[in-house]
N, C-alpha and C. Protein backbone atom coordinates (compact mmCIF):
# COMPACT_ATOMS: atom_id res chain seq x y z
N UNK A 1 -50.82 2.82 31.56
CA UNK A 1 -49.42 2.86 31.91
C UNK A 1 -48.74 1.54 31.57
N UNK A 2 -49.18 0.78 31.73
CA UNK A 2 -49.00 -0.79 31.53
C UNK A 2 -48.86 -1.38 30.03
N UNK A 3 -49.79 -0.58 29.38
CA UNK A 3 -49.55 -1.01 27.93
C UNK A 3 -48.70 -0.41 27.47
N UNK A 4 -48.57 1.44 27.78
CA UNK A 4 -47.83 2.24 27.33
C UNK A 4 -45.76 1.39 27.64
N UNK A 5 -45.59 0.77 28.43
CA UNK A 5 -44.58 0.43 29.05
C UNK A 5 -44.29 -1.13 28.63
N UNK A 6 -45.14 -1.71 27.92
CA UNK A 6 -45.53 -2.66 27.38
C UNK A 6 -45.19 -2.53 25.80
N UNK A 7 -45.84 -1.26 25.29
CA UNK A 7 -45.45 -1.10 24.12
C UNK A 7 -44.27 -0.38 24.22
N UNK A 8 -43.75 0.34 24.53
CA UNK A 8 -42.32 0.40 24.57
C UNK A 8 -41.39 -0.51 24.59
N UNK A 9 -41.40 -1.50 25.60
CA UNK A 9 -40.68 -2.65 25.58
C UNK A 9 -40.28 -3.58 24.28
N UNK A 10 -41.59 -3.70 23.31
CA UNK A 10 -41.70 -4.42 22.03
C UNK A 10 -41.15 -3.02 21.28
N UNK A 11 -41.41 -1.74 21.39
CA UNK A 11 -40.76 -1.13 19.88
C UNK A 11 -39.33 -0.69 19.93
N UNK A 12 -38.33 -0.78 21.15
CA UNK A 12 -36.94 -0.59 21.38
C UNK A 12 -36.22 -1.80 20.18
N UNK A 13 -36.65 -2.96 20.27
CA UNK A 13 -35.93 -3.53 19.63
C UNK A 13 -36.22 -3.75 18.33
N UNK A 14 -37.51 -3.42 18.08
CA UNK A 14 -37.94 -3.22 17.14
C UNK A 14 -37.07 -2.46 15.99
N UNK A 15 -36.77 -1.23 16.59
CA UNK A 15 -36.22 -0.30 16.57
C UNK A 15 -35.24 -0.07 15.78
N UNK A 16 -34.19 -0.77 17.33
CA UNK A 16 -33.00 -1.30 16.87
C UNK A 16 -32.50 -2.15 15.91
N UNK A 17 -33.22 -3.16 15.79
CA UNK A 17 -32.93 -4.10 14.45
C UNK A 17 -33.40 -3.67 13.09
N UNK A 18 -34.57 -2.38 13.01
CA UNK A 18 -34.91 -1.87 11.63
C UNK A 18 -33.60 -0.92 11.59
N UNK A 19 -32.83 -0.01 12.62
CA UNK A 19 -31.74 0.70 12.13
C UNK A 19 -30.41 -0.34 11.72
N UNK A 20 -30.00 -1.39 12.40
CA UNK A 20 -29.05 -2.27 11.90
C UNK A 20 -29.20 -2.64 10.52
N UNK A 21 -30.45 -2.81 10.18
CA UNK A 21 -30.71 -3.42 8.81
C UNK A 21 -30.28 -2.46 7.69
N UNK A 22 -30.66 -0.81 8.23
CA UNK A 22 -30.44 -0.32 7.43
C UNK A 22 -28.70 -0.02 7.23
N UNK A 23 -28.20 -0.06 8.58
CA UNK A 23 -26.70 -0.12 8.34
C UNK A 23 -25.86 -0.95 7.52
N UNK A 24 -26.34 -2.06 7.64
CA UNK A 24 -25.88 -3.07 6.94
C UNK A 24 -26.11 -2.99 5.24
N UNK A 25 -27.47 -2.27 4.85
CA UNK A 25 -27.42 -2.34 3.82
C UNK A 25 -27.13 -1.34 3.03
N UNK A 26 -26.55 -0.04 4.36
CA UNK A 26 -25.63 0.97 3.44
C UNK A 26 -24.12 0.29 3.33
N UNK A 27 -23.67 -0.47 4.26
CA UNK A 27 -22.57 -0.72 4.11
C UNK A 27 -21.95 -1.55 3.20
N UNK A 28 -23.48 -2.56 2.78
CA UNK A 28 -23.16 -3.10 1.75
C UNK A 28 -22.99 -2.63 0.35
N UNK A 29 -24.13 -1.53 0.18
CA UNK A 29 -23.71 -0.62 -1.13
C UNK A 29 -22.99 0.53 -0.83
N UNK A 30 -21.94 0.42 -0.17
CA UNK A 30 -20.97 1.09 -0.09
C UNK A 30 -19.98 -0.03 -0.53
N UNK A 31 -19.77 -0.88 0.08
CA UNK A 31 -18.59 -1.94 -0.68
C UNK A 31 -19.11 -2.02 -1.92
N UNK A 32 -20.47 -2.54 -2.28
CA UNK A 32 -20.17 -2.39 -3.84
C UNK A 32 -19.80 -1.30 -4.60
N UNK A 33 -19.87 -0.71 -4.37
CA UNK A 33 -19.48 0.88 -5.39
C UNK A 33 -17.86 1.11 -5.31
N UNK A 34 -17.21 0.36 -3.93
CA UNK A 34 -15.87 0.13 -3.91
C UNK A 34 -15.25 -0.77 -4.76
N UNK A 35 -16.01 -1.61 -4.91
CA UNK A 35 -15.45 -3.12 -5.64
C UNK A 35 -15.58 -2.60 -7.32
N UNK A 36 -16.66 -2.08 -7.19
CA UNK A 36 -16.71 -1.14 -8.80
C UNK A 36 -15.72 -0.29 -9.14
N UNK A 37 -15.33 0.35 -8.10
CA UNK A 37 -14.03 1.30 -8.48
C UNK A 37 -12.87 1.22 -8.08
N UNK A 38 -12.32 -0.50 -7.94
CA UNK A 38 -11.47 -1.22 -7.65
C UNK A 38 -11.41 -2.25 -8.99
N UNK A 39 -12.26 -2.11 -9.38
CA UNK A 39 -12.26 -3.29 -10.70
C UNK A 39 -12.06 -2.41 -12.02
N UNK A 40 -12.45 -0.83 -12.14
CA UNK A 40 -12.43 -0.33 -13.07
C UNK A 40 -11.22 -0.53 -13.69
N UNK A 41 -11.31 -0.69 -15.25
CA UNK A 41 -10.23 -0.57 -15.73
C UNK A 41 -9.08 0.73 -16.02
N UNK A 42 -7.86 1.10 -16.05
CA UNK A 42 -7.50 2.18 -16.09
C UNK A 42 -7.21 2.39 -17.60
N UNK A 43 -7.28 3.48 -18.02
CA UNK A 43 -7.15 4.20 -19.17
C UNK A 43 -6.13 4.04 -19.92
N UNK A 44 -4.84 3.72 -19.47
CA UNK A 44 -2.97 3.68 -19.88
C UNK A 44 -2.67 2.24 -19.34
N UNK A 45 -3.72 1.06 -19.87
CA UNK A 45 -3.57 -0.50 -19.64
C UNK A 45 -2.36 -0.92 -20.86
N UNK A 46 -2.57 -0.33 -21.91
CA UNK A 46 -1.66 -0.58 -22.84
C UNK A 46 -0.22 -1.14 -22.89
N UNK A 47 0.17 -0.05 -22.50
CA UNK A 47 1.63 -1.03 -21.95
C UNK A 47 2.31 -1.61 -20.81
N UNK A 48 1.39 -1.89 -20.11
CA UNK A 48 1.17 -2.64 -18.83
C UNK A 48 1.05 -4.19 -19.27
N UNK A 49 -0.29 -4.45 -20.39
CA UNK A 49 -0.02 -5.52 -21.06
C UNK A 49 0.85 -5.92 -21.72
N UNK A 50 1.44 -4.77 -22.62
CA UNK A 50 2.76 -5.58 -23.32
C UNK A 50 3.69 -6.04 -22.81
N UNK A 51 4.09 -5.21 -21.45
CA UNK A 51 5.38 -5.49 -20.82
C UNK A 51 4.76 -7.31 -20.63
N UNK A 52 3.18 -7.36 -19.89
CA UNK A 52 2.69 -8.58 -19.29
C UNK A 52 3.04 -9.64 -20.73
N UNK A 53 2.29 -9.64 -21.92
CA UNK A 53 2.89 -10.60 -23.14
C UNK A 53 4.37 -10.59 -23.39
N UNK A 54 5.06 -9.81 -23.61
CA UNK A 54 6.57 -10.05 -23.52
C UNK A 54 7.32 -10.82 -22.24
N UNK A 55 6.39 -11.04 -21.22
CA UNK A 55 6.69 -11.59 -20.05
C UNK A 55 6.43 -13.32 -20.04
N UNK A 56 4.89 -13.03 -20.06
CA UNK A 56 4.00 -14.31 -20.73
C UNK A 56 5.05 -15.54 -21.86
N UNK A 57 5.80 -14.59 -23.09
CA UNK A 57 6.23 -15.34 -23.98
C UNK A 57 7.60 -15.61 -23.52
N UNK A 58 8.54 -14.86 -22.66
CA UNK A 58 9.24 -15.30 -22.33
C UNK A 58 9.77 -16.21 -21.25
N UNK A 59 8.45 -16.63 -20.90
CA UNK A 59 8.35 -17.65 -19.51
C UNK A 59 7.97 -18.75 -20.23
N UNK A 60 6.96 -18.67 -20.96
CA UNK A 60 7.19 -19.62 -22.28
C UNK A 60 8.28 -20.82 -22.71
N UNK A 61 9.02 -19.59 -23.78
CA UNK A 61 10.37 -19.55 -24.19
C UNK A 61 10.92 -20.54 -23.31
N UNK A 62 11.68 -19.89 -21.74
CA UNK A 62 12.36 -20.63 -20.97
C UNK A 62 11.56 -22.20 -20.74
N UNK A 63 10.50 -22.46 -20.43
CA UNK A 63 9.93 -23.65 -20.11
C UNK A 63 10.23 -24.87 -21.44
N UNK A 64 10.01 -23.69 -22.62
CA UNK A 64 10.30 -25.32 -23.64
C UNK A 64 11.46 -25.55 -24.02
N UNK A 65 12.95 -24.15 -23.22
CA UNK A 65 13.96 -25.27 -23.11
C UNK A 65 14.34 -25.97 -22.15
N UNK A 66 13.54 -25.40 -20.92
CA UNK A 66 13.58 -26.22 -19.58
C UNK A 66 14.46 -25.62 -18.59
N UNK A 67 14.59 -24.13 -19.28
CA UNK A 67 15.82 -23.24 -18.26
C UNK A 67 14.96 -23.03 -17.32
N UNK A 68 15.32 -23.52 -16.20
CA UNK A 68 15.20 -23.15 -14.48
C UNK A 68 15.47 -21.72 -14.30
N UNK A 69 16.50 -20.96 -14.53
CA UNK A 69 16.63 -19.97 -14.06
C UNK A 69 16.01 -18.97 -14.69
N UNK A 70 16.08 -19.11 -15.94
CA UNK A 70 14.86 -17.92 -16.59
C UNK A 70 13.19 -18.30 -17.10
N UNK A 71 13.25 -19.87 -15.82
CA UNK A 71 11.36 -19.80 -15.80
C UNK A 71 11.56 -19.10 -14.54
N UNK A 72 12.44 -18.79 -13.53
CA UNK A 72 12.44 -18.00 -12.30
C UNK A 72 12.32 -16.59 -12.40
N UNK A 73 13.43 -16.67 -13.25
CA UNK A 73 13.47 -15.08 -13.58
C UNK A 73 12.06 -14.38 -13.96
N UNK A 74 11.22 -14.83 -14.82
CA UNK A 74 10.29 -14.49 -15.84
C UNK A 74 9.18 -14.84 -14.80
N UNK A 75 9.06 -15.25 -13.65
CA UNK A 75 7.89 -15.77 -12.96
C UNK A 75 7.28 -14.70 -12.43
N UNK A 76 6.43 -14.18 -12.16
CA UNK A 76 5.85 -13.18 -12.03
C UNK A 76 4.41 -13.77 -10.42
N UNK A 77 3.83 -14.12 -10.63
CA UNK A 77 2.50 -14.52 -9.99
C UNK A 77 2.88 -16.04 -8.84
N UNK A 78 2.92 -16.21 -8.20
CA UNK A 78 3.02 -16.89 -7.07
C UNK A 78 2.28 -17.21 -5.80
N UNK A 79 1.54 -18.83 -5.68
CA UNK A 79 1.02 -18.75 -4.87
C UNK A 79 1.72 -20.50 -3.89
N UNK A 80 1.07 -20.20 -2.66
CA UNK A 80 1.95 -20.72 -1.55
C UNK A 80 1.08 -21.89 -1.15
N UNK A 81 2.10 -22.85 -0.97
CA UNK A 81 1.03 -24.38 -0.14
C UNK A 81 2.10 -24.74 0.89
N UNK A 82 1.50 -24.64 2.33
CA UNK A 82 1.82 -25.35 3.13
C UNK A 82 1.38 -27.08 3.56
N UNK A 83 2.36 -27.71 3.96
CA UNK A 83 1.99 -29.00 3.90
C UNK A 83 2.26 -29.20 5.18
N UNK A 84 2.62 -28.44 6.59
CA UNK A 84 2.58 -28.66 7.89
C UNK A 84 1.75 -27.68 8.51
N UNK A 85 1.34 -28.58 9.30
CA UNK A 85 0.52 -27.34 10.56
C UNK A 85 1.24 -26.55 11.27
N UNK A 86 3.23 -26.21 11.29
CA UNK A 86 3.68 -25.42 11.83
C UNK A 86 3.82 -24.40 10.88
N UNK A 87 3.60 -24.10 9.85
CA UNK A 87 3.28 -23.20 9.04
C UNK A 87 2.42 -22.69 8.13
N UNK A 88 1.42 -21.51 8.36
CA UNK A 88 0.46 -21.23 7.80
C UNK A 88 1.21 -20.26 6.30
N UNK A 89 0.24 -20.68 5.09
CA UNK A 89 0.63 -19.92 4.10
C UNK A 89 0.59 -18.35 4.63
N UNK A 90 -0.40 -18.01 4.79
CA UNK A 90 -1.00 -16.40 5.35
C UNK A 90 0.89 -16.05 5.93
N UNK A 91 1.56 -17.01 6.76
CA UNK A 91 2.64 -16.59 7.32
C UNK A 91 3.87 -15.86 6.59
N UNK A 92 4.00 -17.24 5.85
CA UNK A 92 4.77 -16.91 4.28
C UNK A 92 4.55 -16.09 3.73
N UNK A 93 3.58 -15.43 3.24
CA UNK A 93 3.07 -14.11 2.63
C UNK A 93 3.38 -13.44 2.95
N UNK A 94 2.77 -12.93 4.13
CA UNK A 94 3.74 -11.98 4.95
C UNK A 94 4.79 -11.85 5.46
N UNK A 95 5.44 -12.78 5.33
CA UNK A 95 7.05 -12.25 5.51
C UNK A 95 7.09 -11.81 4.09
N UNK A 96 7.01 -12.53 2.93
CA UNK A 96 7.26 -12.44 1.36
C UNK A 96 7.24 -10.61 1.40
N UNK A 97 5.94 -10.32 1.53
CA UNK A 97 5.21 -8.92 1.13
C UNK A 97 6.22 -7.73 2.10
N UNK A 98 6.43 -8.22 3.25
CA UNK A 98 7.22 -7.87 4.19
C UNK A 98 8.83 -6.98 3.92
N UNK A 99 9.42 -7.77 2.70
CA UNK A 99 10.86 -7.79 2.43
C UNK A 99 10.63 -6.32 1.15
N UNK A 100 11.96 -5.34 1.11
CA UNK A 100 11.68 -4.17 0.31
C UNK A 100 11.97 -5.20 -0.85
N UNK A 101 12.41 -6.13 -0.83
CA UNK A 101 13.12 -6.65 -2.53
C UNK A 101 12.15 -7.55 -2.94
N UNK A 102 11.12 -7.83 -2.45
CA UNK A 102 10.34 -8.70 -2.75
C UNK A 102 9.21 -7.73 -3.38
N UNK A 103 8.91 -6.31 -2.61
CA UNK A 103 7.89 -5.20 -3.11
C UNK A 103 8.59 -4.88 -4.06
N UNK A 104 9.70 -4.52 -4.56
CA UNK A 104 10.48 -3.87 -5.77
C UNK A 104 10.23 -4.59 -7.20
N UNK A 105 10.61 -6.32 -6.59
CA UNK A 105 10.69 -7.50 -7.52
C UNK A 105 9.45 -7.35 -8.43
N UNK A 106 8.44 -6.43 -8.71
CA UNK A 106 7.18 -6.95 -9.26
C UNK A 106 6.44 -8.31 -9.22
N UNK A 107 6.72 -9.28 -8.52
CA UNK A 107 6.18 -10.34 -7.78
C UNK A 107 4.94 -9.92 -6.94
N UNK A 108 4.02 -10.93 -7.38
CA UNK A 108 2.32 -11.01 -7.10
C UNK A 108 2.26 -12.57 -6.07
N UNK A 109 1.49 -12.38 -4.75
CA UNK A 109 1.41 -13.32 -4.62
C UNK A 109 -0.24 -13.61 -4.34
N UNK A 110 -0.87 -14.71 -5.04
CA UNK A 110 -2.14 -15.28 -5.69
C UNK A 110 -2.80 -16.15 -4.67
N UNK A 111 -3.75 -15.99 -4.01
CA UNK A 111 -4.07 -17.56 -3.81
C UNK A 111 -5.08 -18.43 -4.34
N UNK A 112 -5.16 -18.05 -5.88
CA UNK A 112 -5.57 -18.87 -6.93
C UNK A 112 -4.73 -19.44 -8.03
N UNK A 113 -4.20 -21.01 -7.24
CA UNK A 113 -3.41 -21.48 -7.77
C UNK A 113 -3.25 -21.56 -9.38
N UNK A 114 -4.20 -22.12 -10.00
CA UNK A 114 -4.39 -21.81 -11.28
C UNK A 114 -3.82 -20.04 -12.35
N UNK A 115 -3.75 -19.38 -11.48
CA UNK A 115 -3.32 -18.40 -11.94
C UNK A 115 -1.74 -17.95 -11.81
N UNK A 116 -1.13 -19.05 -10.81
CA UNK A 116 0.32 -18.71 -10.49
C UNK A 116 1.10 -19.13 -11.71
N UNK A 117 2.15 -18.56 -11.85
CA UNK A 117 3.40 -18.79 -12.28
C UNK A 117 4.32 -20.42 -11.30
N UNK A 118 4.61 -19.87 -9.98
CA UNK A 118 5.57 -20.10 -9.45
C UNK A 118 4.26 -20.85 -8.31
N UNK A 119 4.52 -22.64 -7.84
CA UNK A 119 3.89 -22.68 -6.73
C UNK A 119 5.13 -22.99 -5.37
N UNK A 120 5.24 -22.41 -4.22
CA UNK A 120 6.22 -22.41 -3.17
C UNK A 120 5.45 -23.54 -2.26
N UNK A 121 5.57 -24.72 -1.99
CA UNK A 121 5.73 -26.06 -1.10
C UNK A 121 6.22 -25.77 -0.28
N UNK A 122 6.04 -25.75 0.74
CA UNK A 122 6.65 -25.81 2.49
C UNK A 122 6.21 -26.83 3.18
N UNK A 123 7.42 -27.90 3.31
CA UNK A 123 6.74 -29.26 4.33
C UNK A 123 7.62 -29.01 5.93
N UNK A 124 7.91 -29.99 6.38
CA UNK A 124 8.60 -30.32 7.63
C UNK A 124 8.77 -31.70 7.85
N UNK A 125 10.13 -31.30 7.75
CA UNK A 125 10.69 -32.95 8.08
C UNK A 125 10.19 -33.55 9.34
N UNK A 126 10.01 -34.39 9.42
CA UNK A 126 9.42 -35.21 10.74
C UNK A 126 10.36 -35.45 11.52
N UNK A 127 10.20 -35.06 13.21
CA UNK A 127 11.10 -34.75 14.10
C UNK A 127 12.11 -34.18 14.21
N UNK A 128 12.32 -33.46 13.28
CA UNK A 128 12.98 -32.34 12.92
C UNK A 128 12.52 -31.00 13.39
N UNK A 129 13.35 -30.01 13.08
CA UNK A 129 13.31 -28.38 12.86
C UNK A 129 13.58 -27.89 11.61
N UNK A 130 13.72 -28.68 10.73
CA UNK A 130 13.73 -28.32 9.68
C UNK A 130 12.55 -28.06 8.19
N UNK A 131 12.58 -27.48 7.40
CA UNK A 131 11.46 -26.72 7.02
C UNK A 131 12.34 -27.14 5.42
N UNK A 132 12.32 -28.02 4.69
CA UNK A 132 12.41 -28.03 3.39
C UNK A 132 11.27 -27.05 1.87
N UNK A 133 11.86 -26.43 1.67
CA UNK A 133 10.64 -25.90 0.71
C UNK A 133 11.05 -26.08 -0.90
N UNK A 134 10.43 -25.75 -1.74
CA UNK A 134 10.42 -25.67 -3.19
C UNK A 134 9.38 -24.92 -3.86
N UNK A 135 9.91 -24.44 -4.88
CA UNK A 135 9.10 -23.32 -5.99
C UNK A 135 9.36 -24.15 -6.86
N UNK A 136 8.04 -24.71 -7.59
CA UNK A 136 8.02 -25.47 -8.76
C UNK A 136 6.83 -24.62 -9.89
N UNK A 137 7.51 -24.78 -10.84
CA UNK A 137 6.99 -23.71 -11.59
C UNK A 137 5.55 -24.82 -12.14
N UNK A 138 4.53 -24.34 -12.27
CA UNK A 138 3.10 -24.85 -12.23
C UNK A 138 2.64 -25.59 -13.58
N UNK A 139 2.86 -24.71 -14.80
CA UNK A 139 2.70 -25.81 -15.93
C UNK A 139 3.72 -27.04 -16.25
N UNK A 140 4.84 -26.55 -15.85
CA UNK A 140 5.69 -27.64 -16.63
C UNK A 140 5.95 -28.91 -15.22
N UNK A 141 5.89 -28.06 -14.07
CA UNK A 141 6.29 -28.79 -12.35
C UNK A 141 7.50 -29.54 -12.39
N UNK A 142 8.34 -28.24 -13.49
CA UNK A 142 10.08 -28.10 -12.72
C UNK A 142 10.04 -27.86 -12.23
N UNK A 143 10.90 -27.98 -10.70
CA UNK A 143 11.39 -27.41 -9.57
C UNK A 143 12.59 -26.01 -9.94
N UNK A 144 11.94 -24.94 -9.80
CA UNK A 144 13.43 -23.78 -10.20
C UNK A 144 13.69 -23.46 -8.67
N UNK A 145 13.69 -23.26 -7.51
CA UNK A 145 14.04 -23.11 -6.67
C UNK A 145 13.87 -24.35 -5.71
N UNK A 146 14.69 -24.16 -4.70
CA UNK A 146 14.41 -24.99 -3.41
C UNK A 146 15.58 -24.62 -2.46
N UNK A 147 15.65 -25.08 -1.30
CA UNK A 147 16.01 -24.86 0.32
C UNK A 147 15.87 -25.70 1.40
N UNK A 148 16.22 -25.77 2.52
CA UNK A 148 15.78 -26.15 3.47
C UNK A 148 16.64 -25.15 4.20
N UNK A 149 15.19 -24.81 5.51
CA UNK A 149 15.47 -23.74 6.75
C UNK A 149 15.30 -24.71 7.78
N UNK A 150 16.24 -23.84 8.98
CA UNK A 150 16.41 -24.65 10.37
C UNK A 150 15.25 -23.79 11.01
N UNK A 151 14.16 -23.87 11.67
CA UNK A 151 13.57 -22.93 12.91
C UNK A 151 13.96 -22.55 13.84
N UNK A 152 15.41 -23.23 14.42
CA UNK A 152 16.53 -22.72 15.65
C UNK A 152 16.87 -21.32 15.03
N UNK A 153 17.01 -20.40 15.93
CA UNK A 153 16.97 -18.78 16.00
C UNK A 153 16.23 -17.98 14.83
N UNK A 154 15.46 -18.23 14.66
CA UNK A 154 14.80 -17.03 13.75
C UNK A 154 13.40 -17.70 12.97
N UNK A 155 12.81 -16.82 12.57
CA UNK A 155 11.25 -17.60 12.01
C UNK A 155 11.09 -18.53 10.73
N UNK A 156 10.92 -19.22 10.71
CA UNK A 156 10.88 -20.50 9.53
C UNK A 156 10.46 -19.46 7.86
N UNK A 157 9.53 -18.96 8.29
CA UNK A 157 8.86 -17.82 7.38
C UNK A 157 9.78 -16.63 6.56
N UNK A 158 10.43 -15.70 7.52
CA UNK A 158 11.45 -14.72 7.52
C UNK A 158 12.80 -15.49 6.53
N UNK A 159 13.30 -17.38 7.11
CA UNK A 159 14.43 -17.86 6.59
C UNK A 159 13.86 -17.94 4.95
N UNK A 160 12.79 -18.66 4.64
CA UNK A 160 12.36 -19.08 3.63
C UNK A 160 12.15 -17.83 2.86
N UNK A 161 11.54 -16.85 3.02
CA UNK A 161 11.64 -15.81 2.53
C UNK A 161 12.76 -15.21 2.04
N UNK A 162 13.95 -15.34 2.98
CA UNK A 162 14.97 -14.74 2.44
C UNK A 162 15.68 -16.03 1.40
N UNK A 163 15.75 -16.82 1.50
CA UNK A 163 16.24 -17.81 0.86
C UNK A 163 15.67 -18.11 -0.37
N UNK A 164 14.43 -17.73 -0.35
CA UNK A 164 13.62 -17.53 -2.02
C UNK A 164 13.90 -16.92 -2.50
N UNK A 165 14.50 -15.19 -2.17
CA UNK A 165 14.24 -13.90 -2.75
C UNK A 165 15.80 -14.01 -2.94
N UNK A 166 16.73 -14.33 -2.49
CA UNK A 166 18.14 -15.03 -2.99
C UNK A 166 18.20 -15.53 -4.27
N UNK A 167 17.42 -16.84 -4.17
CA UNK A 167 17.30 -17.35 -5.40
C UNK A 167 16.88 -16.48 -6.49
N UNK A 168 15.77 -16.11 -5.99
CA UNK A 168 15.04 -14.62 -7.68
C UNK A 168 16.15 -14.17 -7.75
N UNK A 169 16.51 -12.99 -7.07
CA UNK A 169 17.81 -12.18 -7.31
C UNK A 169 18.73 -12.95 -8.12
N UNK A 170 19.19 -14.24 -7.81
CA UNK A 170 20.70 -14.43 -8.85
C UNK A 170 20.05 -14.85 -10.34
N UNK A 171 18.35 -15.62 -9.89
CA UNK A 171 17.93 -15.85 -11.68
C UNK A 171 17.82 -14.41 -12.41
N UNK A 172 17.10 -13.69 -11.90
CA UNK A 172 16.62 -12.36 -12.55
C UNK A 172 18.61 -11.79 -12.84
N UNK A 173 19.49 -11.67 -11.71
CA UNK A 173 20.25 -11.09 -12.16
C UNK A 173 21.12 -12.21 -13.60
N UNK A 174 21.15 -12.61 -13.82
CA UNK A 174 21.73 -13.84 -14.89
C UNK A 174 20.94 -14.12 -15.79
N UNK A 175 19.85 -13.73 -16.09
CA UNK A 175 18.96 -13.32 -16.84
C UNK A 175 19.62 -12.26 -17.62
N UNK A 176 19.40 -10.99 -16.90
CA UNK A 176 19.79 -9.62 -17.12
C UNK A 176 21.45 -10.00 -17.94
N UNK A 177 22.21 -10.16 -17.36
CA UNK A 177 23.80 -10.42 -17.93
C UNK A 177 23.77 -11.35 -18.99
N UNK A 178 22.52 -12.13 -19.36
CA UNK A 178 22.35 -12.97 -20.74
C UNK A 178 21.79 -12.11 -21.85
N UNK A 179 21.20 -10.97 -21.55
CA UNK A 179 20.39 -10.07 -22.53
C UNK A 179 21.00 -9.54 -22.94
N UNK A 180 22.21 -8.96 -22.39
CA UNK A 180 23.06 -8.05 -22.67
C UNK A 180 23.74 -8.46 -23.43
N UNK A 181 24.25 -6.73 -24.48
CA UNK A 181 24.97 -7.38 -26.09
C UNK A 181 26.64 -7.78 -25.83
């Protein structure tokens, strides 16, 4: 009785940790087979890229004459640096992702800087409430946007957000009214 109760004791957990193991390692080849069919390429990439090179060259274009508003316009990929501890990037994002004109805008936001277009700076003035930011575009590190938000009534995140997506809107729209014949 003693051993029997004895060996029970040792094979419960036994048990238990050979079924976890196996959970874990369905769950893991279950994410991979996700990540596989998350990475696949799609079939009709074609002009997805071109629109992307006609984009590519015209962000270009604007940088080697140094137009601010149509390296804005043309910016596509965007990633975020906070430089205070009262604001986390993760925050910014989500307000960004948050806004319908920001989901419409075809705007990506990255957090592999190297891959951005557009990098967005958020400091804080010292003893202040105020939240100065800037979008400096990454190869050339013109400044095409900038702001400063108050944090008195409303979220530092939400102001900056809207105050960025302001700015896109009048480059992209003045863009648009320059194309035209």
């Amino acid at each position: 009785m003693f051993l029997l109760a004895f060996h029970n004791a040792l094979m419960k957990p036994l048990k238990l940790a050979a079924a976890i193991a196996l959970i874990v390692v369905a769950v893991t080849l279950m994410g991979a087979q996700a990540q596989t069919a998350t990475n696949a390429r799609p079939t009709n990439i074609a002009p997805v890229e071109a629109d992307e090179d006609a984009r590519v060259a015209t962000l270009a274009a604007a940088r080697a004459k140094s137009d601010v508003r149509a390296m804005l316009a043309a910016s596509k990929f965007i990633a975020i640096r906070s430089r205070t501890a009262y604001l986390k990037p993760q925050t910014l994002e989500s307000a960004l992702r948050g806004r319908k004109d920001f989901q419409e805008s075809g705007l990506v936001i990255t957090d592999n800087e190297p891959d951005a277009d557009v990098i967005i700076e958020v400091e804080r003035a010292i003893f202040t409430t105020e939240f100065p930011f800037t979008a400096i575009d990454r190869r050339s590190r013109i400044v095409i946007a900038s702001g400063k938000v108050n944090s008195l009534f409303g979220t530092v995140a939400g102001k900056i957000s809207d105050s960025f997506m302001k700015q896109v809107r009048k480059a992209r729209d003045s863009s648009a009214q320059k194309s035209k014949p």
